[in-house]
Protein backbone atom coordinates (compact mmCIF):
# COMPACT_ATOMS: atom_id res chain seq x y z
CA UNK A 1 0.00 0.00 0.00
CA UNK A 2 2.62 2.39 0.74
CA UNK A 3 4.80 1.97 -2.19
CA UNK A 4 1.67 2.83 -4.38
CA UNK A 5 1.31 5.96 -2.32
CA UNK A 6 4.38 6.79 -3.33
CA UNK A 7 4.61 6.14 -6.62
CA UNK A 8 1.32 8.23 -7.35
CA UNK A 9 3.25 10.98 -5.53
CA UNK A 10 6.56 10.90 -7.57
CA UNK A 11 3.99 11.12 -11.07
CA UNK A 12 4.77 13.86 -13.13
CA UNK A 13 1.16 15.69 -12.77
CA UNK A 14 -1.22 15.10 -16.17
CA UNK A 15 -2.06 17.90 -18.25
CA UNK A 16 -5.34 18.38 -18.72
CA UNK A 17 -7.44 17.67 -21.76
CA UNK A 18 -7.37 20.26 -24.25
CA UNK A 19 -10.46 22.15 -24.99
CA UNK A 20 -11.50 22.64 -28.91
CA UNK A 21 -13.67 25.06 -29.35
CA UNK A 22 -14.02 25.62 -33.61
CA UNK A 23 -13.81 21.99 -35.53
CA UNK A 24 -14.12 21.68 -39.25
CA UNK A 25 -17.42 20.97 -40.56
CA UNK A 26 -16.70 17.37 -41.32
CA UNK A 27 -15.51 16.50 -37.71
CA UNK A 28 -18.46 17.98 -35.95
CA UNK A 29 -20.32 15.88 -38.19
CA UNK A 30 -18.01 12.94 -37.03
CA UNK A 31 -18.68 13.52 -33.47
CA UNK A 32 -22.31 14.57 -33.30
CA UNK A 33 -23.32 11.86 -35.75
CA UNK A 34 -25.30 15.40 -37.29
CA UNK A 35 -25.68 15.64 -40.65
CA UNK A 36 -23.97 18.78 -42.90
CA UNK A 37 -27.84 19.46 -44.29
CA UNK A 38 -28.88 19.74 -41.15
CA UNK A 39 -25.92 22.16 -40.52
CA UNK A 40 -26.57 24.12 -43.65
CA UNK A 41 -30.55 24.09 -42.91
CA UNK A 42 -29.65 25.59 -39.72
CA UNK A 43 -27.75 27.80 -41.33
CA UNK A 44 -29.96 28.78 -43.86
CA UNK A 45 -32.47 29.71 -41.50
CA UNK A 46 -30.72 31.43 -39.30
CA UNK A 47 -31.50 29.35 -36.30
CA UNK A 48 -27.48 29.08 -35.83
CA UNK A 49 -25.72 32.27 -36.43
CA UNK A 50 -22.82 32.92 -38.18
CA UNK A 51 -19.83 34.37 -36.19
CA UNK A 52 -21.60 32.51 -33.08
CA UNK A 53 -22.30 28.60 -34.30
CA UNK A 54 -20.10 28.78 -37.14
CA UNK A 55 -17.98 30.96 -39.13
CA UNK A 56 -15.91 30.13 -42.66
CA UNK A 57 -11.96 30.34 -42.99
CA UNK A 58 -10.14 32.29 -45.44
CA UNK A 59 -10.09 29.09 -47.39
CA UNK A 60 -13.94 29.19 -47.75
CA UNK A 61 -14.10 26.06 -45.05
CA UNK A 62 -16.72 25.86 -42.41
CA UNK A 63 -16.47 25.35 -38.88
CA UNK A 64 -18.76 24.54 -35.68
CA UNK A 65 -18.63 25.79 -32.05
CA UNK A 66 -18.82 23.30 -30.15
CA UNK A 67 -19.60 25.39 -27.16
CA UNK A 68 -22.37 27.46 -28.70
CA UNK A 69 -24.10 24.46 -30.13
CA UNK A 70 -23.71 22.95 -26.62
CA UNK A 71 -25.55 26.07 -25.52
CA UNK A 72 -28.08 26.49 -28.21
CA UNK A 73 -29.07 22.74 -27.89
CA UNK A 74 -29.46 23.22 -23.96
CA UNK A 75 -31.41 25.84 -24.36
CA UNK A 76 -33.84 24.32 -26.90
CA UNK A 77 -34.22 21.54 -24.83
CA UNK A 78 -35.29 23.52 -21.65
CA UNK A 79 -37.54 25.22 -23.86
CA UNK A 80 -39.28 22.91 -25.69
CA UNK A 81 -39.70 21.19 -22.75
CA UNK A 82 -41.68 24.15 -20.85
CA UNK A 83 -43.93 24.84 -23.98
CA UNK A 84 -45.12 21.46 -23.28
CA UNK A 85 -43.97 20.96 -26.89
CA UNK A 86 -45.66 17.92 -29.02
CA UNK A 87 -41.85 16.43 -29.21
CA UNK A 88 -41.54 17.12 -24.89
CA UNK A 89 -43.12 13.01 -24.57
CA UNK A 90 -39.94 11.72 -26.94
């Protein structure tokens, strides 16, 4: 028991994770399991804004915010949810 102790002791610490905020278009579709017409729907109709859910690169490329879509989709859930919405039940 003690020489566990100690060897948790002498670790070099562990850095933490990084955090990614903007991701190419392609890997939030790889992590979400979203699709990139949903992405351009929401797009299209403003429902995610751009400069806020995603933005384009100099090279014409677009990319998600992970946090803001974090925060958009908690927030559609809480409200959906209090309109008593005909999806609430799902």
């Amino acid at each position: 028991m003690i020489n566990s102790a100690l060897a948790t002791a002498t670790q070099e610490p562990v850095d933490p994770p990084i955090q990614i905020k903007w991701v190419k278009l392609d890997k939030y579709c790889e992590l979400s399991g979203d699709t990139k017409q949903a992405v351009y729907f929401r797009r299209k109709t403003r429902v995610w804004k751009e400069g806020v859910h995603l933005r384009k690169d100099p090279q014409n490329r677009l990319w998600v915010n992970l946090e803001e879509v974090e925060n958009w989709l908690l927030q559609s859930t809480n409200t959906s949810c209090q309109k008593g919405s005909q999806y609430a039940h799902l």
